[in-house]
PDB file of N, CA and C in Angstrom:
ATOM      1  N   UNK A   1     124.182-179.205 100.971  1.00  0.00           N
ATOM      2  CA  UNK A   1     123.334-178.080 100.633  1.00  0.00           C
ATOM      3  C   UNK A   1     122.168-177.974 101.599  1.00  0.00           C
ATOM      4  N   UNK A   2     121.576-179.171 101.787  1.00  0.00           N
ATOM      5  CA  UNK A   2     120.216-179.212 103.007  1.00  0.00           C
ATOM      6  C   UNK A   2     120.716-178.073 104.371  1.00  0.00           C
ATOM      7  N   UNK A   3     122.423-178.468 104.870  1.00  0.00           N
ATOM      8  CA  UNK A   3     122.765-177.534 105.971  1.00  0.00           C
ATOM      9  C   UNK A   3     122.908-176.404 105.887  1.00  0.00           C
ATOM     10  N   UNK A   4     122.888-176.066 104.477  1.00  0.00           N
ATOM     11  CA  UNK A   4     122.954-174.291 103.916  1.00  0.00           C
ATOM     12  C   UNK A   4     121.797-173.844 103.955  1.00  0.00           C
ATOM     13  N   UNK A   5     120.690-174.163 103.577  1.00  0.00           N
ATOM     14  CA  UNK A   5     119.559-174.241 103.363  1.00  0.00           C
ATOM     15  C   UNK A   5     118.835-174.502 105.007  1.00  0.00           C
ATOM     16  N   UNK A   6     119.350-174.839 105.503  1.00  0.00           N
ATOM     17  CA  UNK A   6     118.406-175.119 106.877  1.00  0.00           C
ATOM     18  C   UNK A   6     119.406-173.716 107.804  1.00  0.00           C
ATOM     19  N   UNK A   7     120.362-174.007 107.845  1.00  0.00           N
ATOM     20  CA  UNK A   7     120.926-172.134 108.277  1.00  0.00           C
ATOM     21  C   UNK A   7     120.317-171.348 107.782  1.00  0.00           C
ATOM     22  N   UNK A   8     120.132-170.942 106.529  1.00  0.00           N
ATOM     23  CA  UNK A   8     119.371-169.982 105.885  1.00  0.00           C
ATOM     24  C   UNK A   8     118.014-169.420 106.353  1.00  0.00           C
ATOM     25  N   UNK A   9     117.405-171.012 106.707  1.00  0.00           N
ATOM     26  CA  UNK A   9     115.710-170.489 107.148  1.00  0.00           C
ATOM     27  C   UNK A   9     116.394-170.322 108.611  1.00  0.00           C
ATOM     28  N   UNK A  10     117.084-170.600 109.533  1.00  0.00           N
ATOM     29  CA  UNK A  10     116.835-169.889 110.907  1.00  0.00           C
ATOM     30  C   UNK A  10     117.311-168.551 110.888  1.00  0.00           C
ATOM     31  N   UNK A  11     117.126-168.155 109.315  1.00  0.00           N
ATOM     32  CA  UNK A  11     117.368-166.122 109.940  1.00  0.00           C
ATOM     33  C   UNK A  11     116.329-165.931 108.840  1.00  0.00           C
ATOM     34  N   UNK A  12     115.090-166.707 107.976  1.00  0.00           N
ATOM     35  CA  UNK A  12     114.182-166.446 107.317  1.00  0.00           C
ATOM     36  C   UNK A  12     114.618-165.855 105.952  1.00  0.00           C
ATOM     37  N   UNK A  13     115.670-166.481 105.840  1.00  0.00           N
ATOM     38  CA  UNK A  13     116.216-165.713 104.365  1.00  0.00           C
ATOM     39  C   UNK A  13     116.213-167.037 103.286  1.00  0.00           C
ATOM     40  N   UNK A  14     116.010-168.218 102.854  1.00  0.00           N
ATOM     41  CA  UNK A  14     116.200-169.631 102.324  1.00  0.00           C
ATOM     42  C   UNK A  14     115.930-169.021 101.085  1.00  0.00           C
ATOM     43  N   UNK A  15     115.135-168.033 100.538  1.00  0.00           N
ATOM     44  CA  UNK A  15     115.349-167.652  99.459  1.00  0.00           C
ATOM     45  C   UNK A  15     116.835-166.756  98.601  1.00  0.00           C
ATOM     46  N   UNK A  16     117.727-166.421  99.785  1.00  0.00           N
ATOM     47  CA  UNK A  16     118.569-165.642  99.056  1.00  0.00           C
ATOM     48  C   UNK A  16     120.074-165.887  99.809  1.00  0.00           C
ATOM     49  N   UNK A  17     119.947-167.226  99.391  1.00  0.00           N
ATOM     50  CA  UNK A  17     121.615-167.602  99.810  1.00  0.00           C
ATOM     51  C   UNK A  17     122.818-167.375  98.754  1.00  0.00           C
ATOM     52  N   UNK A  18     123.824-166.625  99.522  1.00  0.00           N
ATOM     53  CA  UNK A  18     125.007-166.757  98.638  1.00  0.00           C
ATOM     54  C   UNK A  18     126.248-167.799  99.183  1.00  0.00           C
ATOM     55  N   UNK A  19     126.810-168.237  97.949  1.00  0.00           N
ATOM     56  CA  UNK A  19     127.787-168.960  97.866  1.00  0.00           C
ATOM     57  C   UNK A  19     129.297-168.030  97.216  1.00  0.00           C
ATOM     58  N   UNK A  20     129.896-167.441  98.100  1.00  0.00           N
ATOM     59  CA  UNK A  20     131.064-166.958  97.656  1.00  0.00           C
ATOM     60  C   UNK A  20     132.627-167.468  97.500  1.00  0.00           C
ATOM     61  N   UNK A  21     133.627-167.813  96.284  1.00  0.00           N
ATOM     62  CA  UNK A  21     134.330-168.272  96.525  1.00  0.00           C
ATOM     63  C   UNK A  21     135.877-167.434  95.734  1.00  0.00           C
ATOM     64  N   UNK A  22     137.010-168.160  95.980  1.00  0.00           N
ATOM     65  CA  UNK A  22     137.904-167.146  95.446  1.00  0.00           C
ATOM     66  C   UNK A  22     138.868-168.387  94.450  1.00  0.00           C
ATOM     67  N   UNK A  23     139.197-168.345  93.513  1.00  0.00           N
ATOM     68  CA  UNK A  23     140.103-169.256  92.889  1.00  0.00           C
ATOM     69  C   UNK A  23     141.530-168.601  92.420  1.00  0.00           C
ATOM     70  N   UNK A  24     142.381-169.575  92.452  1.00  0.00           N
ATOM     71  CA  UNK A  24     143.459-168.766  92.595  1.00  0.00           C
ATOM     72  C   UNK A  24     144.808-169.524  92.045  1.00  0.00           C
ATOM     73  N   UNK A  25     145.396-169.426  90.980  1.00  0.00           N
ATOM     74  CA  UNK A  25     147.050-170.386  90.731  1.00  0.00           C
ATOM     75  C   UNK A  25     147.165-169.755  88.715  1.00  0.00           C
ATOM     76  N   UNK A  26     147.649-170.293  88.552  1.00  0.00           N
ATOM     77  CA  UNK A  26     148.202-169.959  86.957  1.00  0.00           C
ATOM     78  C   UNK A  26     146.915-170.050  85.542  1.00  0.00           C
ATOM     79  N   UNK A  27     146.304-171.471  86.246  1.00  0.00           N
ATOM     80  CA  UNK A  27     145.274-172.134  85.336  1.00  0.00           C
ATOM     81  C   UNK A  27     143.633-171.426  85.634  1.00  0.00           C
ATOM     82  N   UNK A  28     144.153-170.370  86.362  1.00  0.00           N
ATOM     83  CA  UNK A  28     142.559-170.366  87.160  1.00  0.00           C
ATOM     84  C   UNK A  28     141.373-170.214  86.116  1.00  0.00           C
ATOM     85  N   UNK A  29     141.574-169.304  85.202  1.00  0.00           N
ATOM     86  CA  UNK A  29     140.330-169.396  84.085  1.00  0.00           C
ATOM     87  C   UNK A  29     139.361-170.966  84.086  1.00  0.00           C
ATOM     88  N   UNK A  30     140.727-171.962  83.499  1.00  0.00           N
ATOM     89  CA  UNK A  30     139.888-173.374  83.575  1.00  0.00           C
ATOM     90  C   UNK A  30     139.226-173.848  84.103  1.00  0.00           C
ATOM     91  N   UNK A  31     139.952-173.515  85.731  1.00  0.00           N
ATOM     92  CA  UNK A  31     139.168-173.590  86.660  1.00  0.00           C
ATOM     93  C   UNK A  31     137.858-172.923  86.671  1.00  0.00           C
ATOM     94  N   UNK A  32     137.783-171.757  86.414  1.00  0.00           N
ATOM     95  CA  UNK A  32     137.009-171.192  86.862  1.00  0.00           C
ATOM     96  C   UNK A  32     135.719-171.405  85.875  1.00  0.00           C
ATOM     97  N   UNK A  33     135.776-171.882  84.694  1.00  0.00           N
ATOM     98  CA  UNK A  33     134.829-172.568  83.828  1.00  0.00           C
ATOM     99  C   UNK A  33     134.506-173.463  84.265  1.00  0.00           C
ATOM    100  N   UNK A  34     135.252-174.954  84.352  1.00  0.00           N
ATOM    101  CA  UNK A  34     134.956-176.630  84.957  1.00  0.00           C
ATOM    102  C   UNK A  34     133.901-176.034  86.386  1.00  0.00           C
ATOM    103  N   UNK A  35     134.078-174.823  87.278  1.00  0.00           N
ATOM    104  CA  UNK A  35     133.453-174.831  88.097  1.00  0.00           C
ATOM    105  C   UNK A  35     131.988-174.364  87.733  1.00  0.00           C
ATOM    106  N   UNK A  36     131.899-173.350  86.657  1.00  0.00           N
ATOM    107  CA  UNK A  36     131.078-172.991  86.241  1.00  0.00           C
ATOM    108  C   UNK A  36     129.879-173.407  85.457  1.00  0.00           C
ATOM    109  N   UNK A  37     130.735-174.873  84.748  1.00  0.00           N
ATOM    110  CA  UNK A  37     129.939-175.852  84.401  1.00  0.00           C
ATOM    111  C   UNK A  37     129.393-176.833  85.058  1.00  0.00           C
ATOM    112  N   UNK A  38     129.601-177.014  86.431  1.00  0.00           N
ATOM    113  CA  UNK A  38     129.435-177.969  87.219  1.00  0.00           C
ATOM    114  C   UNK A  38     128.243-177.022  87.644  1.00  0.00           C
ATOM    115  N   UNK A  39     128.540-175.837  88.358  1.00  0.00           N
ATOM    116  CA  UNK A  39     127.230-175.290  88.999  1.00  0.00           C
ATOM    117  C   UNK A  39     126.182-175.122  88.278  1.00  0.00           C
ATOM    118  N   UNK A  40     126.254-175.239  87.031  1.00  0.00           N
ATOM    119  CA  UNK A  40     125.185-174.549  85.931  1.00  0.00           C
ATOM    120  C   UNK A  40     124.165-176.131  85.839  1.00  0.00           C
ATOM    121  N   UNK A  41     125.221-176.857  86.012  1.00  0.00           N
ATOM    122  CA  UNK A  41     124.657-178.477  85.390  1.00  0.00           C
ATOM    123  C   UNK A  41     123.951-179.340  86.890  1.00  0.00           C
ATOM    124  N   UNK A  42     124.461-178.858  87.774  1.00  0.00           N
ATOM    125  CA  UNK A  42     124.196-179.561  89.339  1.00  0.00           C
ATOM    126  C   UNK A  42     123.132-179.727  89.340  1.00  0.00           C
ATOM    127  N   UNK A  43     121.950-180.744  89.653  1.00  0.00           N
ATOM    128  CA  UNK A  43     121.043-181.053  90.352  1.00  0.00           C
ATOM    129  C   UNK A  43     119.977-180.526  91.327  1.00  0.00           C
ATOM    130  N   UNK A  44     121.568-180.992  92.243  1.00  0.00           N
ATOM    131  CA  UNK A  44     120.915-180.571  93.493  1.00  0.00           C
ATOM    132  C   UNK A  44     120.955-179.380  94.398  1.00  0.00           C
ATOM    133  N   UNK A  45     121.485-178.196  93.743  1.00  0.00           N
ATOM    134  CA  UNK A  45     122.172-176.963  94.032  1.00  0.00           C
ATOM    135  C   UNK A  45     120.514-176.051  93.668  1.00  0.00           C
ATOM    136  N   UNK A  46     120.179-175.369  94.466  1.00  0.00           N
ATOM    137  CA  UNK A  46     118.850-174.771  94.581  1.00  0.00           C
ATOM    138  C   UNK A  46     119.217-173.705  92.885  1.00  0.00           C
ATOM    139  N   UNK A  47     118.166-173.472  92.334  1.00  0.00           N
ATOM    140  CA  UNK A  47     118.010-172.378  91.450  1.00  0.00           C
ATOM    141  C   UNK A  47     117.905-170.872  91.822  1.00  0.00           C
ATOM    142  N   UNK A  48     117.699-170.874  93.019  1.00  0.00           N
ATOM    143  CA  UNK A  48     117.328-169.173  93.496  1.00  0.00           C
ATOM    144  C   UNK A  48     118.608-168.850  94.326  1.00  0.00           C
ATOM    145  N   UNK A  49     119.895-168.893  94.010  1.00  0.00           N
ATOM    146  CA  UNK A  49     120.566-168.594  94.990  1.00  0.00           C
ATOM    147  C   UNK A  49     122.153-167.764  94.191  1.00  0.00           C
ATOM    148  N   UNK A  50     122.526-167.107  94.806  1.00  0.00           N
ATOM    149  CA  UNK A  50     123.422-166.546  94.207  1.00  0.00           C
ATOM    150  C   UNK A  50     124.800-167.409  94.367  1.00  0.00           C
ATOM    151  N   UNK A  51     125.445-166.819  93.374  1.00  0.00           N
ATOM    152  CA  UNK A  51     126.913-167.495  93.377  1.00  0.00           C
ATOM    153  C   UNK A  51     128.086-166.667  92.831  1.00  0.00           C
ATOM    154  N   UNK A  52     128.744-166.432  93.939  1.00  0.00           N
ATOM    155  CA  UNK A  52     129.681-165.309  93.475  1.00  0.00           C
ATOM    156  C   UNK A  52     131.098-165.699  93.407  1.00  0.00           C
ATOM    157  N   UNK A  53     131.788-165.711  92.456  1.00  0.00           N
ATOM    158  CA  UNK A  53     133.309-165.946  92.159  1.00  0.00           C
ATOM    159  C   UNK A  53     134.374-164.787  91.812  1.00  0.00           C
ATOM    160  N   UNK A  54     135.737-165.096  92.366  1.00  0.00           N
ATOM    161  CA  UNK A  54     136.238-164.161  91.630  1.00  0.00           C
ATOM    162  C   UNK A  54     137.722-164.941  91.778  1.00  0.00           C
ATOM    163  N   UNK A  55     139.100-164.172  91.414  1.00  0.00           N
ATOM    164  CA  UNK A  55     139.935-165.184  90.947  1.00  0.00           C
ATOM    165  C   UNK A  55     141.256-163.546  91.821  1.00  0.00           C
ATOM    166  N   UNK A  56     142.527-163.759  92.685  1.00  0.00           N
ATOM    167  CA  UNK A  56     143.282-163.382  93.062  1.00  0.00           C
ATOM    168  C   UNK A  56     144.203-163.025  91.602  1.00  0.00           C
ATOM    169  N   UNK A  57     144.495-161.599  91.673  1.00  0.00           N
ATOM    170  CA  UNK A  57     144.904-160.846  90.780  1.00  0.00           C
ATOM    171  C   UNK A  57     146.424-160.578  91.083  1.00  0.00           C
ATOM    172  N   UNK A  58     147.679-161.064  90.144  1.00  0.00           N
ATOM    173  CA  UNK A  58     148.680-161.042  91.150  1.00  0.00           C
ATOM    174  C   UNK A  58     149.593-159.589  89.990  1.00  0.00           C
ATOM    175  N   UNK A  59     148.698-158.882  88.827  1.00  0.00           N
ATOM    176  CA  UNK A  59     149.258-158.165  88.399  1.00  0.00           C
ATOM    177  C   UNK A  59     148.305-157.743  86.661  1.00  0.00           C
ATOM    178  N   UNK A  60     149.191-156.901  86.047  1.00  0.00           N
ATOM    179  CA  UNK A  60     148.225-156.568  84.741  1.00  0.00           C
ATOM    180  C   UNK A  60     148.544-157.927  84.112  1.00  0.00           C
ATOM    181  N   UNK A  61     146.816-158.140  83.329  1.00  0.00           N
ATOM    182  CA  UNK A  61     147.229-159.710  82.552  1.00  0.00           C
ATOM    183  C   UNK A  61     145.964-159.169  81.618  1.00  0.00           C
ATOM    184  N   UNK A  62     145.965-160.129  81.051  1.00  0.00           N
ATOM    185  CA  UNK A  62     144.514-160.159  80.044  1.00  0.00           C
ATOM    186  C   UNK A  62     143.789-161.040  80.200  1.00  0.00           C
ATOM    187  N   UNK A  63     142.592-161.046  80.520  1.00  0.00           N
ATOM    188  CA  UNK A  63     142.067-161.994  81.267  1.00  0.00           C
ATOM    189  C   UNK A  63     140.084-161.486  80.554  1.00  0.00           C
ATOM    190  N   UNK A  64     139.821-162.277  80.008  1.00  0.00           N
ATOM    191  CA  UNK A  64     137.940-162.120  79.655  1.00  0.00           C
ATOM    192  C   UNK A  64     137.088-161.986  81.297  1.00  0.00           C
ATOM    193  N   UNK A  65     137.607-162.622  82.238  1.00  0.00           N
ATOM    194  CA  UNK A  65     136.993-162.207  83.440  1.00  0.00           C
ATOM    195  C   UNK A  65     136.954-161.010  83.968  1.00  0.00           C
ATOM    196  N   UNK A  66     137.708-160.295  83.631  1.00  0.00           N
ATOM    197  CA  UNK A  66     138.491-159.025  84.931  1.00  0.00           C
ATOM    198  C   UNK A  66     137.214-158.312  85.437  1.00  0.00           C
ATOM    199  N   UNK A  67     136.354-158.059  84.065  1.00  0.00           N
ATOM    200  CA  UNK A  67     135.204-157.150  84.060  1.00  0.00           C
ATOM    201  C   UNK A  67     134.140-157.929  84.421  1.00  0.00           C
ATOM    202  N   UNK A  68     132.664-157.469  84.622  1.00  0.00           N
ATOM    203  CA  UNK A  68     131.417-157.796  84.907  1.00  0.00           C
ATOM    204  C   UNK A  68     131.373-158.286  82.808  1.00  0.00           C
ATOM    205  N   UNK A  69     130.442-158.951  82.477  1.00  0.00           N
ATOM    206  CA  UNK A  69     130.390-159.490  80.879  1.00  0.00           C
ATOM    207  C   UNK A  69     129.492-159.295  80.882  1.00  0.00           C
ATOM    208  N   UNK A  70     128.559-159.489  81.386  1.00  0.00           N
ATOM    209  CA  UNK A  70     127.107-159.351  80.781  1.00  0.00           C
ATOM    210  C   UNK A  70     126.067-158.430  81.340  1.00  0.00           C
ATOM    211  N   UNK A  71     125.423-157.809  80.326  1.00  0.00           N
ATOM    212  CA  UNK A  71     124.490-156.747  80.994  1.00  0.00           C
ATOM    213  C   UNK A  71     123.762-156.306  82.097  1.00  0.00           C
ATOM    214  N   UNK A  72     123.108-157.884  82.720  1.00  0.00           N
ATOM    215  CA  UNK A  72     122.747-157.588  84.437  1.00  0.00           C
ATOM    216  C   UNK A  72     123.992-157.573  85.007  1.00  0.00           C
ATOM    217  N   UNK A  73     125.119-158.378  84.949  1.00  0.00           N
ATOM    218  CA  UNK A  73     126.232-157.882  85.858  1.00  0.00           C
ATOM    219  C   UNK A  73     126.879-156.855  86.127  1.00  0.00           C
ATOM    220  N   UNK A  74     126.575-155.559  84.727  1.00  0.00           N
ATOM    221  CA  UNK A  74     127.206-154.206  84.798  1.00  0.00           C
ATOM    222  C   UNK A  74     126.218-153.370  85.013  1.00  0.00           C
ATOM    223  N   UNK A  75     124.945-154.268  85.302  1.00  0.00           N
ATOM    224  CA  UNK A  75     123.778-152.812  85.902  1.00  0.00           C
ATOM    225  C   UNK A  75     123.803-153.052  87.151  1.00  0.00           C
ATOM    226  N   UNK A  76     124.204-154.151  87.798  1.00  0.00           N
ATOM    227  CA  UNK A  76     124.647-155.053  89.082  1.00  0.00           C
ATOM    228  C   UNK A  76     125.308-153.976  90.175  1.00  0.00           C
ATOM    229  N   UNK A  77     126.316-153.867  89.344  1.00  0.00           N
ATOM    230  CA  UNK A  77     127.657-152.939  89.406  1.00  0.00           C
ATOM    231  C   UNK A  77     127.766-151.617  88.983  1.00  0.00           C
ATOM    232  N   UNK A  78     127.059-151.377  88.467  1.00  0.00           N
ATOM    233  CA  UNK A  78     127.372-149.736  87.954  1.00  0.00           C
ATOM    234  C   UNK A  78     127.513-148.861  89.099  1.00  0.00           C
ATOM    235  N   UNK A  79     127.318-148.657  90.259  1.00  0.00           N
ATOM    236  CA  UNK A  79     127.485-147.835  91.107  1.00  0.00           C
ATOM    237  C   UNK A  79     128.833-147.892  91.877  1.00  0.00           C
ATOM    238  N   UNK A  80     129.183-149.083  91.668  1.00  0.00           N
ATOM    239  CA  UNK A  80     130.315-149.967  92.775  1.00  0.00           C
ATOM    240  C   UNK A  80     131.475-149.869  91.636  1.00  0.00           C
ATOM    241  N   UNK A  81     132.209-149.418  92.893  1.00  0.00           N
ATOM    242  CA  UNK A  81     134.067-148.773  92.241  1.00  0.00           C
ATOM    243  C   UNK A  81     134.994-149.390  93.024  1.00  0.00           C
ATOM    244  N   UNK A  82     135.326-149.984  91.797  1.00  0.00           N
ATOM    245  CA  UNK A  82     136.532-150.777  92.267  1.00  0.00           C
ATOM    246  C   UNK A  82     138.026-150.300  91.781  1.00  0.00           C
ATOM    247  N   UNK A  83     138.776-149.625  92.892  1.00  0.00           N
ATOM    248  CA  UNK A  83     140.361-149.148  92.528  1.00  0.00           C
ATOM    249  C   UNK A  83     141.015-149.577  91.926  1.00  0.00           C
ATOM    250  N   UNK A  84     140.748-151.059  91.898  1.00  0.00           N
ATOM    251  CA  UNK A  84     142.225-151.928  91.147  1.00  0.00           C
ATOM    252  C   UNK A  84     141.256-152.105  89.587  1.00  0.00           C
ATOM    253  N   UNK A  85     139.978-152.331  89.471  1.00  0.00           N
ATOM    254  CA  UNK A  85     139.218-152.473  88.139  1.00  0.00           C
ATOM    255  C   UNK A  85     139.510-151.174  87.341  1.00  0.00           C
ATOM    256  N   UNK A  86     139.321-149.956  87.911  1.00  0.00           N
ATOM    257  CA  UNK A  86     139.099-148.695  87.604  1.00  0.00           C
ATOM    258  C   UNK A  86     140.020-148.145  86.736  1.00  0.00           C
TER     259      UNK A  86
END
């Protein structure tokens, strides 16, 4: 994290790093919680920084993720259109 964080300040941004990642296989939900609990619980992972996930869609499913869930995430998003969400 120090090397994320030290990239960050040579473009003066150390306040607004993102971490983007994609998860992806049958189980991914689980995954995508165990990860969620790890980042929430981490230490040493800065508090001011964003973290963006999302999970490879291989068709219609039912899934509690698909959508934004919570209220800053759909005021986040309200402008932004997504074809395959839509």
């Amino acid at each position: 994290m120090d090397l994320i964080t030290l990239e960050a300040e040579k473009y003066n941004n150390k306040e607004n790093i993102t971490l983007n990642m994609v998860i992806e296989g049958p189980d991914y939900e689980d995954k995508y919680d165990k990860i969620q609990v790890y980042l929430n619980e981490c230490d040493w992972l800065p508090k001011n920084i964003n973290i963006l996930t999302s999970s490879i869609d291989y068709g219609p499913h039912e899934s509690i993720y698909t959508r934004p869930q919570s209220y800053e995430e759909r005021m986040i998003l309200k402008d932004y259109y997504d074809p395959i969400l839509s």
